[in-house]
PDB file of N, CA and C in Angstrom:
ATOM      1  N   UNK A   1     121.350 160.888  76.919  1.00  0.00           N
ATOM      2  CA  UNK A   1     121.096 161.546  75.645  1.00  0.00           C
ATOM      3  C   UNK A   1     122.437 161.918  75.017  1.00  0.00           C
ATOM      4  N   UNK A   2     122.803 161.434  73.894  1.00  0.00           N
ATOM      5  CA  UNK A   2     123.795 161.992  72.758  1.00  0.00           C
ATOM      6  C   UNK A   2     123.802 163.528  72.935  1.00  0.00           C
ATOM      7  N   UNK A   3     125.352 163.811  73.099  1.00  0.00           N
ATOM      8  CA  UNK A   3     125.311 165.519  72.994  1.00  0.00           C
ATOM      9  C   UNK A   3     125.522 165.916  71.525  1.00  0.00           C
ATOM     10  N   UNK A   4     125.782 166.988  71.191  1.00  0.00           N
ATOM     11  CA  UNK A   4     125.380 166.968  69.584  1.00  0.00           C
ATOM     12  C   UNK A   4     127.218 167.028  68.999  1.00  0.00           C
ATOM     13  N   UNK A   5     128.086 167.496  70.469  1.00  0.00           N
ATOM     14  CA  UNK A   5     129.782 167.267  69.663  1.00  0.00           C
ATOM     15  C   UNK A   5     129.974 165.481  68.679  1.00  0.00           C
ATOM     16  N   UNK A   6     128.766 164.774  69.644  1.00  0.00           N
ATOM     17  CA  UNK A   6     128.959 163.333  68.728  1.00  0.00           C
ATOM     18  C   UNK A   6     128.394 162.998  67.661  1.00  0.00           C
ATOM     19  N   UNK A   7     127.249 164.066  67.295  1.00  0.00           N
ATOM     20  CA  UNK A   7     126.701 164.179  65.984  1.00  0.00           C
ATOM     21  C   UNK A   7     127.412 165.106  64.606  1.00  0.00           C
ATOM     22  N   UNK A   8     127.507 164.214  63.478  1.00  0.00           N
ATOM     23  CA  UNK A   8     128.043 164.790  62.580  1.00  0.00           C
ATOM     24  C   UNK A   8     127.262 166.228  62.020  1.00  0.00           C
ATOM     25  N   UNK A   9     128.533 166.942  61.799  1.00  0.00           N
ATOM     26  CA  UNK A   9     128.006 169.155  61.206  1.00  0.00           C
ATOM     27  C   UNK A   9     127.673 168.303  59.705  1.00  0.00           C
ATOM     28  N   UNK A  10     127.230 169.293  59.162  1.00  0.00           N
ATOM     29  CA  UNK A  10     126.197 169.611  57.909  1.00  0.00           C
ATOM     30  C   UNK A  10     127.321 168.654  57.005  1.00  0.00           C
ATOM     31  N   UNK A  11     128.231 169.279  56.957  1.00  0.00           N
ATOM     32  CA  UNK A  11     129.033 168.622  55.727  1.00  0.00           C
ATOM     33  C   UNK A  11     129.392 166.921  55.609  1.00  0.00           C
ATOM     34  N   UNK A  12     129.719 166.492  56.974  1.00  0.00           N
ATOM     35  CA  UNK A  12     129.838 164.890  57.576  1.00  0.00           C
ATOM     36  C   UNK A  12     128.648 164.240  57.231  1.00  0.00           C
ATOM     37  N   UNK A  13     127.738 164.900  57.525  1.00  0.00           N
ATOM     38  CA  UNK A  13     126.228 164.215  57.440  1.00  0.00           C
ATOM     39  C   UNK A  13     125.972 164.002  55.863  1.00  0.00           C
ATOM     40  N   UNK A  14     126.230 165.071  54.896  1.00  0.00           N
ATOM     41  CA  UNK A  14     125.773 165.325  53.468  1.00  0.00           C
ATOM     42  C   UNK A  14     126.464 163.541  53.050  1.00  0.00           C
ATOM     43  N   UNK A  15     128.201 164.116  53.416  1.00  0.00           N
ATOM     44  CA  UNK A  15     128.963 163.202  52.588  1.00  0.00           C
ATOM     45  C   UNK A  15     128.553 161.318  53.473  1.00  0.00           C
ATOM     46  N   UNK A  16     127.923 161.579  54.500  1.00  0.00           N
ATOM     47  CA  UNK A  16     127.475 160.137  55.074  1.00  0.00           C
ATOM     48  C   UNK A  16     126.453 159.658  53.733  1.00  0.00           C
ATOM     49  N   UNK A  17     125.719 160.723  53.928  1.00  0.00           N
ATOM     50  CA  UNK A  17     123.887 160.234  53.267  1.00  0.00           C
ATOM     51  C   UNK A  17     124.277 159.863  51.917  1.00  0.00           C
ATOM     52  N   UNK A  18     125.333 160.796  51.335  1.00  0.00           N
ATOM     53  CA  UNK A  18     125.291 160.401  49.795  1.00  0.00           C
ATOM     54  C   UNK A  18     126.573 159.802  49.210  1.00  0.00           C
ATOM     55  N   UNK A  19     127.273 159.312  50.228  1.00  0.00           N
ATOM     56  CA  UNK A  19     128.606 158.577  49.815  1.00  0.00           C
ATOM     57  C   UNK A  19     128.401 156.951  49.245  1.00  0.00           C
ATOM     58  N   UNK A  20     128.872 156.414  49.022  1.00  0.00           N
ATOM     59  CA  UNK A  20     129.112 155.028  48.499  1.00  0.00           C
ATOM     60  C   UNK A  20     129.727 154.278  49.409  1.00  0.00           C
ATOM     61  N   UNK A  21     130.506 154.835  50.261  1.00  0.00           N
ATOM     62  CA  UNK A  21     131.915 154.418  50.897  1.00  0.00           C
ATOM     63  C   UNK A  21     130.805 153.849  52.243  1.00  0.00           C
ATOM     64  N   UNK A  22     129.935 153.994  52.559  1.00  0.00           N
ATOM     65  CA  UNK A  22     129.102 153.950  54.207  1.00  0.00           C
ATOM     66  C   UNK A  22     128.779 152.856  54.311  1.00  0.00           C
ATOM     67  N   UNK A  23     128.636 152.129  55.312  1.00  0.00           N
ATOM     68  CA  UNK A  23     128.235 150.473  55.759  1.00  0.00           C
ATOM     69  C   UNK A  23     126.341 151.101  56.012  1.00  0.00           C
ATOM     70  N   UNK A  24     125.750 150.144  55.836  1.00  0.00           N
ATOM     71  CA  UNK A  24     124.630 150.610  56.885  1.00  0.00           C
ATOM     72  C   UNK A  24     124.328 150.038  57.944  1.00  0.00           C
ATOM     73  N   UNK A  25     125.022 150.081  58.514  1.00  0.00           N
ATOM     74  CA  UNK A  25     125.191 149.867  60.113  1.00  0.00           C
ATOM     75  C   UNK A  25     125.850 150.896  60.436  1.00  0.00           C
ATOM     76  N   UNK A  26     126.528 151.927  60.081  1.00  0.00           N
ATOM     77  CA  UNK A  26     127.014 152.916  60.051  1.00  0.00           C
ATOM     78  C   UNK A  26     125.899 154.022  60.258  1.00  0.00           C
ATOM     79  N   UNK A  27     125.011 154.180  59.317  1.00  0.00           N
ATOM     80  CA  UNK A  27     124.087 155.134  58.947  1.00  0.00           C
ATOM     81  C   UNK A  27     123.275 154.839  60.057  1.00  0.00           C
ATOM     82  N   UNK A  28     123.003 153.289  60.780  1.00  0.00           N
ATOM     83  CA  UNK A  28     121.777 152.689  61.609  1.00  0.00           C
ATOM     84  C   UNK A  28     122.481 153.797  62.759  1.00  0.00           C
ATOM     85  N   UNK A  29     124.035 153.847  62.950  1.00  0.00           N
ATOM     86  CA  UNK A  29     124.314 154.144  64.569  1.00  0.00           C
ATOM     87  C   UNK A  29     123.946 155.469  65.050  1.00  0.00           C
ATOM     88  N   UNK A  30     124.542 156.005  63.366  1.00  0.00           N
ATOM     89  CA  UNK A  30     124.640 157.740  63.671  1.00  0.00           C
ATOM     90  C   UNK A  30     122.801 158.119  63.815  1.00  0.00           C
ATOM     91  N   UNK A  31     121.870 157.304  62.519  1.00  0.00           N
ATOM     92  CA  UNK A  31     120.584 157.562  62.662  1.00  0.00           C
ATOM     93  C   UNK A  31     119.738 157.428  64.577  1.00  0.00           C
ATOM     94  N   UNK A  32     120.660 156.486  65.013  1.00  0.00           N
ATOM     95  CA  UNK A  32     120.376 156.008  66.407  1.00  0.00           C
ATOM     96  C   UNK A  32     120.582 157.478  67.207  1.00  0.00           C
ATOM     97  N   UNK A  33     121.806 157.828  67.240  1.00  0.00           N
ATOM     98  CA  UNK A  33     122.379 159.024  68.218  1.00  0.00           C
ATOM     99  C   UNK A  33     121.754 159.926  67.632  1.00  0.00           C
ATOM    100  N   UNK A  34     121.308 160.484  66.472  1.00  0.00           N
ATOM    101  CA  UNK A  34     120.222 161.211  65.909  1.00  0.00           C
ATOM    102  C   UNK A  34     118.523 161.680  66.884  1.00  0.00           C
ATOM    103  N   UNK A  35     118.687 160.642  66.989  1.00  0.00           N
ATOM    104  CA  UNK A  35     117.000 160.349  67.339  1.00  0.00           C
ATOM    105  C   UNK A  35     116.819 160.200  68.930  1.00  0.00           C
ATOM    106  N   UNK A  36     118.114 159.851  69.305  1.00  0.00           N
ATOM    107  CA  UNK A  36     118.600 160.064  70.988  1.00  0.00           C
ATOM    108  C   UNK A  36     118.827 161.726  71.760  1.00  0.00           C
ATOM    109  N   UNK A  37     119.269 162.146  70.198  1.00  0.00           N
ATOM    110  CA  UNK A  37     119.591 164.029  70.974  1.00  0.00           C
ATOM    111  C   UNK A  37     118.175 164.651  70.384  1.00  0.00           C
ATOM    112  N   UNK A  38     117.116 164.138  69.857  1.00  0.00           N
ATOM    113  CA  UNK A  38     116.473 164.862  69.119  1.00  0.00           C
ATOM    114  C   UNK A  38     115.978 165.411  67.991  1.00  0.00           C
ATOM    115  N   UNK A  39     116.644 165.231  66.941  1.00  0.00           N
ATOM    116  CA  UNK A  39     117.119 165.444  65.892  1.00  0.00           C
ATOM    117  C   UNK A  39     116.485 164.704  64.868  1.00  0.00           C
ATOM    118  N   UNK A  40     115.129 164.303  65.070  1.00  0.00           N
ATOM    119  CA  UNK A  40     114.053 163.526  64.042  1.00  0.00           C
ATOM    120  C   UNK A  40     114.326 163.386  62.828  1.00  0.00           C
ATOM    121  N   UNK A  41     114.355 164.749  62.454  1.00  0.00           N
ATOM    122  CA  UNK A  41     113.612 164.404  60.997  1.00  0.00           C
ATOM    123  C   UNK A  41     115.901 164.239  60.095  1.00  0.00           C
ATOM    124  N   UNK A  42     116.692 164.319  61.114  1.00  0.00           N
ATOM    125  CA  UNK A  42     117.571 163.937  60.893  1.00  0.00           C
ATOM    126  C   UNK A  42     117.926 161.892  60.731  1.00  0.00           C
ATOM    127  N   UNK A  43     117.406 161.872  61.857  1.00  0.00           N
ATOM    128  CA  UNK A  43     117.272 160.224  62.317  1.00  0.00           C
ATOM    129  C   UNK A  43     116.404 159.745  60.976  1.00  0.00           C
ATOM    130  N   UNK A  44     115.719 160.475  60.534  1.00  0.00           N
ATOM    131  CA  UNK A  44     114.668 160.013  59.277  1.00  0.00           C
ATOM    132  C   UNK A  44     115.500 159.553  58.383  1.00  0.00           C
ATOM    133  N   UNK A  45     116.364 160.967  57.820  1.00  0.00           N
ATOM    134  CA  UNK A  45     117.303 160.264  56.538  1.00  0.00           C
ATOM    135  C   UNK A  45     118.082 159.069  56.651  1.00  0.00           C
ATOM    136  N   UNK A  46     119.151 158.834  58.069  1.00  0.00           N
ATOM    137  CA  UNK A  46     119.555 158.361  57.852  1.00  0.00           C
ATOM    138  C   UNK A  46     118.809 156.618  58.107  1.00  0.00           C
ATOM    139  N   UNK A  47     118.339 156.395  58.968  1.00  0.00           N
ATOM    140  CA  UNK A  47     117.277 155.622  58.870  1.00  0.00           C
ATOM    141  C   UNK A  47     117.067 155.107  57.412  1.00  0.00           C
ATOM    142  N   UNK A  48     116.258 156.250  56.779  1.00  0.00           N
ATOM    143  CA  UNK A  48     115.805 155.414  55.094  1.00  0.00           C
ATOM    144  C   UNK A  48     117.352 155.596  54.436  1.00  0.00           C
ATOM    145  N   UNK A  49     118.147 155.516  54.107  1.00  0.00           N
ATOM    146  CA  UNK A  49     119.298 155.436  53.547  1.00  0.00           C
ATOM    147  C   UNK A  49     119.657 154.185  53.915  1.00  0.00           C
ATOM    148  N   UNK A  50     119.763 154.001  55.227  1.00  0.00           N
ATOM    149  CA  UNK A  50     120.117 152.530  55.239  1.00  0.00           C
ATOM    150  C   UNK A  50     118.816 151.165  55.300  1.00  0.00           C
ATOM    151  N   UNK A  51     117.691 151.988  55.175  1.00  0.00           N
ATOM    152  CA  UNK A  51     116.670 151.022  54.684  1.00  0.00           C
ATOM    153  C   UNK A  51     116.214 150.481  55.982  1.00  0.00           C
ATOM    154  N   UNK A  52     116.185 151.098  57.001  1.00  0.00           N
ATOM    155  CA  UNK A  52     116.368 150.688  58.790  1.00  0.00           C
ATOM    156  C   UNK A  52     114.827 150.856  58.850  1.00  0.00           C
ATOM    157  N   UNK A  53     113.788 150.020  58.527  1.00  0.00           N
ATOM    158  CA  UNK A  53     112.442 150.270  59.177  1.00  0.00           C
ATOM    159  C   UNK A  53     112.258 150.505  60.738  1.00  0.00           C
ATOM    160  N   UNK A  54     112.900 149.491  61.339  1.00  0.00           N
ATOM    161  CA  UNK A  54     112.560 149.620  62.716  1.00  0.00           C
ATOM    162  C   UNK A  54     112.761 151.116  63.379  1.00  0.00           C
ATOM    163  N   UNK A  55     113.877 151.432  63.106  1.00  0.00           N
ATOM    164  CA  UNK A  55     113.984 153.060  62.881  1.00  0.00           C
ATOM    165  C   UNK A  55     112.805 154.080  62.383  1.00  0.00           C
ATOM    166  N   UNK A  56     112.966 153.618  61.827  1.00  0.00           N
ATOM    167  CA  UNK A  56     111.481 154.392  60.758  1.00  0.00           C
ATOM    168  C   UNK A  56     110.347 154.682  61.573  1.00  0.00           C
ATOM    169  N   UNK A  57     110.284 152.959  62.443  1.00  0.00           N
ATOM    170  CA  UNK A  57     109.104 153.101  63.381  1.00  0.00           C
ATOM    171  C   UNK A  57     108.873 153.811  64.830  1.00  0.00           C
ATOM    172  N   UNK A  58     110.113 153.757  64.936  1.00  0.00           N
ATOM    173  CA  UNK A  58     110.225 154.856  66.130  1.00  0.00           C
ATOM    174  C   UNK A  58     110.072 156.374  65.763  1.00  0.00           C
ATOM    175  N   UNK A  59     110.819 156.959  64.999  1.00  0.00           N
ATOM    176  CA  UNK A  59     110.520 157.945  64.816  1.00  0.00           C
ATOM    177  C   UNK A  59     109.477 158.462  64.611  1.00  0.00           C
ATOM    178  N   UNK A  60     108.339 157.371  64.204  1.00  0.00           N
ATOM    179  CA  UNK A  60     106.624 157.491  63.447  1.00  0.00           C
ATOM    180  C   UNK A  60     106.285 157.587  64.507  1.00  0.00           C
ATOM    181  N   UNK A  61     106.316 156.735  65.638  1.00  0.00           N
ATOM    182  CA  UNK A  61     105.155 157.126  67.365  1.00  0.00           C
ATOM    183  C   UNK A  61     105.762 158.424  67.844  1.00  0.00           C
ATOM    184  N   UNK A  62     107.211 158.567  67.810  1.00  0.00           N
ATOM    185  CA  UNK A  62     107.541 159.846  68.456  1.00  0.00           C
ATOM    186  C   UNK A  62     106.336 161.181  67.553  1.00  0.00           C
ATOM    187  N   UNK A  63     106.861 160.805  66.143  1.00  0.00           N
ATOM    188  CA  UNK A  63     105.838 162.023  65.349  1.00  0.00           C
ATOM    189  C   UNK A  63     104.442 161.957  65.530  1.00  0.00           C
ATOM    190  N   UNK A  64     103.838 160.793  66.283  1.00  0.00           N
ATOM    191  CA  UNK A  64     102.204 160.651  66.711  1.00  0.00           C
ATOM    192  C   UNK A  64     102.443 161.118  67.988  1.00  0.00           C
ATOM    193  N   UNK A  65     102.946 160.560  68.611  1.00  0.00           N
ATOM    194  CA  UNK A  65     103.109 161.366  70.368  1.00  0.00           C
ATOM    195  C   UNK A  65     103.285 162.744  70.144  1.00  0.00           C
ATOM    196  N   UNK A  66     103.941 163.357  69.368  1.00  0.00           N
ATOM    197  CA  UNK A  66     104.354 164.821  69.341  1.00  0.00           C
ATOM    198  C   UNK A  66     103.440 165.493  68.433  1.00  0.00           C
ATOM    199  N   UNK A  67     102.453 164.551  68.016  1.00  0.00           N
ATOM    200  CA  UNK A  67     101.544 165.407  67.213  1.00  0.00           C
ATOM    201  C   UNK A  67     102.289 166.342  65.841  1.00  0.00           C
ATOM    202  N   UNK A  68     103.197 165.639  65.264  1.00  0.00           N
ATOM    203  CA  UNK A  68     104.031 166.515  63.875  1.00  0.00           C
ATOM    204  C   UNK A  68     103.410 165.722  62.380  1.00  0.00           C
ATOM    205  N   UNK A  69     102.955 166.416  61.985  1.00  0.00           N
ATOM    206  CA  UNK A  69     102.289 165.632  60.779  1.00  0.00           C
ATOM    207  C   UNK A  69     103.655 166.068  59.674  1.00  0.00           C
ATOM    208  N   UNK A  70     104.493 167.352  60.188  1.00  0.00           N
ATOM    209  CA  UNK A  70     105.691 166.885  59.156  1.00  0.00           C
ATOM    210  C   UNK A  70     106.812 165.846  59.149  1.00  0.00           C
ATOM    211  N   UNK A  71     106.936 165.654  60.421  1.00  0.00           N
ATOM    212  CA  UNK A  71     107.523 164.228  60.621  1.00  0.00           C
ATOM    213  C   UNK A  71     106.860 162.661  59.735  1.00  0.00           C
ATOM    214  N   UNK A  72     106.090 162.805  60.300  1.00  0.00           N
ATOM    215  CA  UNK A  72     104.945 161.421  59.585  1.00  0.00           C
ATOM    216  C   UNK A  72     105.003 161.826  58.376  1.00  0.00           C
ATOM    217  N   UNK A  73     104.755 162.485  57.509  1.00  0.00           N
ATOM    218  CA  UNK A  73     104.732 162.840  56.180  1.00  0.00           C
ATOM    219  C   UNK A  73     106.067 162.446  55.759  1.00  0.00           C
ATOM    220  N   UNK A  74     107.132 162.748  55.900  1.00  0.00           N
ATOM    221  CA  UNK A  74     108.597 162.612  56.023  1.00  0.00           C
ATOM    222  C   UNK A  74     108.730 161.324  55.892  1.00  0.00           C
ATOM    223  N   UNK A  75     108.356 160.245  57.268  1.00  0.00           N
ATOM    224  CA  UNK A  75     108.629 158.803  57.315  1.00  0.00           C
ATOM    225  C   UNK A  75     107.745 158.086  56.457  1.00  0.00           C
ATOM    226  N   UNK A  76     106.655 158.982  55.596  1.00  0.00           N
ATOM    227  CA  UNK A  76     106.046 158.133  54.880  1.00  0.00           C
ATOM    228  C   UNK A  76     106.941 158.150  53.284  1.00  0.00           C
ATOM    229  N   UNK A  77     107.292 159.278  53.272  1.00  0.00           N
ATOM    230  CA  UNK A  77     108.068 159.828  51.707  1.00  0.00           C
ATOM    231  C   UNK A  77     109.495 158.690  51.737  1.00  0.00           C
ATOM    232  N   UNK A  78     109.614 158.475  53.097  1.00  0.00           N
ATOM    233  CA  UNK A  78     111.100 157.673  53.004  1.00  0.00           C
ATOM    234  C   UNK A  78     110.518 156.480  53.078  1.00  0.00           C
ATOM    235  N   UNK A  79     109.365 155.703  52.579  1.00  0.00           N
ATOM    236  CA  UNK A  79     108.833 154.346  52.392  1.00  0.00           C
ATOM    237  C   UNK A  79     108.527 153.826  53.391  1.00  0.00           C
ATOM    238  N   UNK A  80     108.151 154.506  54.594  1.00  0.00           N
ATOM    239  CA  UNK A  80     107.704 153.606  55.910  1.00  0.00           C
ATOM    240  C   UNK A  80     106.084 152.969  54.933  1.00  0.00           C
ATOM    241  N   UNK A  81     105.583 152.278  55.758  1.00  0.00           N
ATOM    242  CA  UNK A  81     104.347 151.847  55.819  1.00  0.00           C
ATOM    243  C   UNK A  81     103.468 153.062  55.827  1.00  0.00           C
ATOM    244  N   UNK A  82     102.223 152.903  54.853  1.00  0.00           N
ATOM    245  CA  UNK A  82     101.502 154.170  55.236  1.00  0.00           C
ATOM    246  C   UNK A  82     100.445 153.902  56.460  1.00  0.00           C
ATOM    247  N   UNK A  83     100.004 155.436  57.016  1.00  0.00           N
ATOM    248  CA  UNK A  83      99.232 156.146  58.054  1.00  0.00           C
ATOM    249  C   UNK A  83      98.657 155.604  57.697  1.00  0.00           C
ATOM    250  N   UNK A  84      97.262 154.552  59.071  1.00  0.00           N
ATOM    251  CA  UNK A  84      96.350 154.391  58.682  1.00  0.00           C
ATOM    252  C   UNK A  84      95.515 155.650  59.607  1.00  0.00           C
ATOM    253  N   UNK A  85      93.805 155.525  59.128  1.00  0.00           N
ATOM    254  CA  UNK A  85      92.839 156.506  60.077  1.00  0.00           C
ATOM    255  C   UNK A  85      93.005 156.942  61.162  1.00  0.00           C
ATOM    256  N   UNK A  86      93.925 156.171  62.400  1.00  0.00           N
ATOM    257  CA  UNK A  86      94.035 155.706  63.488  1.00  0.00           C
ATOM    258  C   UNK A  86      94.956 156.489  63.785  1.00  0.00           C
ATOM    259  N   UNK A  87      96.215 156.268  63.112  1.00  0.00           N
ATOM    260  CA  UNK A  87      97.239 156.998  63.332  1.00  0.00           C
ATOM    261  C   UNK A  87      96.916 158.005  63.085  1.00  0.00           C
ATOM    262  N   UNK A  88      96.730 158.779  62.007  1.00  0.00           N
ATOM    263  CA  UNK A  88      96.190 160.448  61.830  1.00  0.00           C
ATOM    264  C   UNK A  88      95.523 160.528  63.268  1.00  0.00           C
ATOM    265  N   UNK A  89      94.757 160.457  63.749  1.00  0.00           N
ATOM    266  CA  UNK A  89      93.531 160.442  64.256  1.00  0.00           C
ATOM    267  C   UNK A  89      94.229 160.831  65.788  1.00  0.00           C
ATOM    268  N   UNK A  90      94.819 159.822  66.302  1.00  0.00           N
ATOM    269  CA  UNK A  90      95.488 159.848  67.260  1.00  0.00           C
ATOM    270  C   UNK A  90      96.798 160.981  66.911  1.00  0.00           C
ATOM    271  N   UNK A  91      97.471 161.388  65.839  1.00  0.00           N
ATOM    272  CA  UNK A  91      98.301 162.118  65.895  1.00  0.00           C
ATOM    273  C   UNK A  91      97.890 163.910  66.504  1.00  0.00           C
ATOM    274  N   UNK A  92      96.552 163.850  65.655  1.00  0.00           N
ATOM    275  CA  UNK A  92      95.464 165.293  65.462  1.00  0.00           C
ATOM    276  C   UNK A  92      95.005 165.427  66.712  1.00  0.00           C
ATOM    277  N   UNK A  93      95.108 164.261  67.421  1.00  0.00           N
ATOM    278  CA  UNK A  93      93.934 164.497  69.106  1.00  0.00           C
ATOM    279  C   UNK A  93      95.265 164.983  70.039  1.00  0.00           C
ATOM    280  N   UNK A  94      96.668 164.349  70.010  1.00  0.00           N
ATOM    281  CA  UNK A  94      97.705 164.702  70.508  1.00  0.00           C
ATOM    282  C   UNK A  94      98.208 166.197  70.050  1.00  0.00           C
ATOM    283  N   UNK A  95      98.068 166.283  68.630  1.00  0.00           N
ATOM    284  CA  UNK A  95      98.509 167.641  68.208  1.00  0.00           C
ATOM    285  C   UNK A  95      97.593 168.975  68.742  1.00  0.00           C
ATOM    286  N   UNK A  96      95.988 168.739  68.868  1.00  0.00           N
ATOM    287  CA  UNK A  96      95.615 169.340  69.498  1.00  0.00           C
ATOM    288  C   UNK A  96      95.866 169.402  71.114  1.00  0.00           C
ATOM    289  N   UNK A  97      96.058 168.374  71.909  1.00  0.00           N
ATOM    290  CA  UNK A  97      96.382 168.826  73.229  1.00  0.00           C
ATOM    291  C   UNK A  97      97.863 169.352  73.339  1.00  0.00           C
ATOM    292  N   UNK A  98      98.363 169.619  72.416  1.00  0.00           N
ATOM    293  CA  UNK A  98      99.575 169.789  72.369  1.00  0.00           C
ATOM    294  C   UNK A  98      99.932 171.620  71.926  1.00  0.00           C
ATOM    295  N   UNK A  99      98.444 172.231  71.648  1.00  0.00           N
ATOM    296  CA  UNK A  99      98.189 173.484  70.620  1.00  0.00           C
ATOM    297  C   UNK A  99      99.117 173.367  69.673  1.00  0.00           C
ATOM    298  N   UNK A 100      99.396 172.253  68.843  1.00  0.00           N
ATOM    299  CA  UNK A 100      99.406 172.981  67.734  1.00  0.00           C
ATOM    300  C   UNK A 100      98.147 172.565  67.103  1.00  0.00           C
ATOM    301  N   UNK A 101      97.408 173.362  66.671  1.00  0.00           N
ATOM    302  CA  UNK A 101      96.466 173.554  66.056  1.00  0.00           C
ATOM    303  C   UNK A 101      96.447 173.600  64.553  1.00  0.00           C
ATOM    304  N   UNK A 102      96.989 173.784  63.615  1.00  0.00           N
ATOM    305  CA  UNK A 102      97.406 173.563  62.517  1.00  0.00           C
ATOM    306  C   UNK A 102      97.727 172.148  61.890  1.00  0.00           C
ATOM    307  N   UNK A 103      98.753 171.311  63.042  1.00  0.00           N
ATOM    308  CA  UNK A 103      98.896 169.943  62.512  1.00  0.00           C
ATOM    309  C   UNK A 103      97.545 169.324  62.971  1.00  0.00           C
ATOM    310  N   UNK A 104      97.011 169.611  63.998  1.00  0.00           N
ATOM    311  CA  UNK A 104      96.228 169.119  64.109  1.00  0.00           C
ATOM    312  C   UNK A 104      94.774 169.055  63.325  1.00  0.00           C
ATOM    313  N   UNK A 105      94.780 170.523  62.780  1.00  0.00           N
ATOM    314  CA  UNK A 105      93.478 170.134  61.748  1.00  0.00           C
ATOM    315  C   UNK A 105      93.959 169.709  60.378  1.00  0.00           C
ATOM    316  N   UNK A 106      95.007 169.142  59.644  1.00  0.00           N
ATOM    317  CA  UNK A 106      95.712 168.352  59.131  1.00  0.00           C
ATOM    318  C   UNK A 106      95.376 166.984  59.234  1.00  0.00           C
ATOM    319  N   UNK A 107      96.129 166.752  60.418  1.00  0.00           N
ATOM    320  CA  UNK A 107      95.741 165.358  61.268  1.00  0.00           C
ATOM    321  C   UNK A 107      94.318 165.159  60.841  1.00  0.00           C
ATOM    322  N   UNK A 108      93.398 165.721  61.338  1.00  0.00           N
ATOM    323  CA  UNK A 108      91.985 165.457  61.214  1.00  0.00           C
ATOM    324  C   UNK A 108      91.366 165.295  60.202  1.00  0.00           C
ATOM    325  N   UNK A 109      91.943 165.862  59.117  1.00  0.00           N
ATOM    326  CA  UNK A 109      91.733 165.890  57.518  1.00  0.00           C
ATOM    327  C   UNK A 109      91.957 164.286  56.583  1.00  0.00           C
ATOM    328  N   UNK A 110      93.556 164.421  57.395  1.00  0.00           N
ATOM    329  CA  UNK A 110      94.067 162.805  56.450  1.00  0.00           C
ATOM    330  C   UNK A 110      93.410 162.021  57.380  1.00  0.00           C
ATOM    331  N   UNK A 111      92.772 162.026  58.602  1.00  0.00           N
ATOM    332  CA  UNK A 111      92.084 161.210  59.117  1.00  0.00           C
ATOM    333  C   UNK A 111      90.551 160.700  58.748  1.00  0.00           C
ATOM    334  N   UNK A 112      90.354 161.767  57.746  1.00  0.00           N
ATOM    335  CA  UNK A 112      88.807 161.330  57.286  1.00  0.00           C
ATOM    336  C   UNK A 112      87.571 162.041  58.446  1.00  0.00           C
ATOM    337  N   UNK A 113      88.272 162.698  59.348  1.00  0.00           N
ATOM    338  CA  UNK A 113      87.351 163.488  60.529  1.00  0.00           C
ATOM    339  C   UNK A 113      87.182 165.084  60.232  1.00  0.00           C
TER     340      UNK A 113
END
């Protein structure tokens, strides 16, 4: 696991996401070590900045495994593919064994249940 001295502080990150100057393969690595220490809905931006679906898609099962409907909401706003029934569905049944109870009756909602 990435320790976080190798992850860029607030200001590195701003001037990554909104610079001109960035490769995206750049954005893919740091989004990578992002999502390695934890740091989701970080791995999100940079991910959609550099237009990295496959990225995108990892972070989406982690946010169904972890039952976070703000995550998924997130990877959907940054143009992933949308949630189908299934996914909600399965996110809400995880979010409930998980107590959170909140995403989970969420989950159950955009799920049509």
């Amino acid at each position: 696991m990435a320790g976080k001295e190798e992850l860029p502080h607030y200001k590195e990150k701003q001037a990554m996401l909104h610079g001109k100057e960035i490769r995206p393969e750049q954005l893919v690595e740091v989004g990578k070590r992002q999502l390695a220490a934890g740091w989701y809905s970080d791995a999100i931006d940079f991910f959609a900045r550099a237009e990295y679906r496959e990225g995108l898609e990892q972070v989406r099962r982690v946010a169904i495994e972890e039952g976070d409907v703000f995550l998924l909401r997130k990877i959907l706003r940054a143009g992933a593919e949308e949630a189908d029934d299934e996914q909600w569905q399965r996110l809400a049944d995880n979010a409930r064994r998980l107590g959170k109870l909140e995403f989970a009756r969420e989950g159950y909602r955009l799920a049509g249940n």
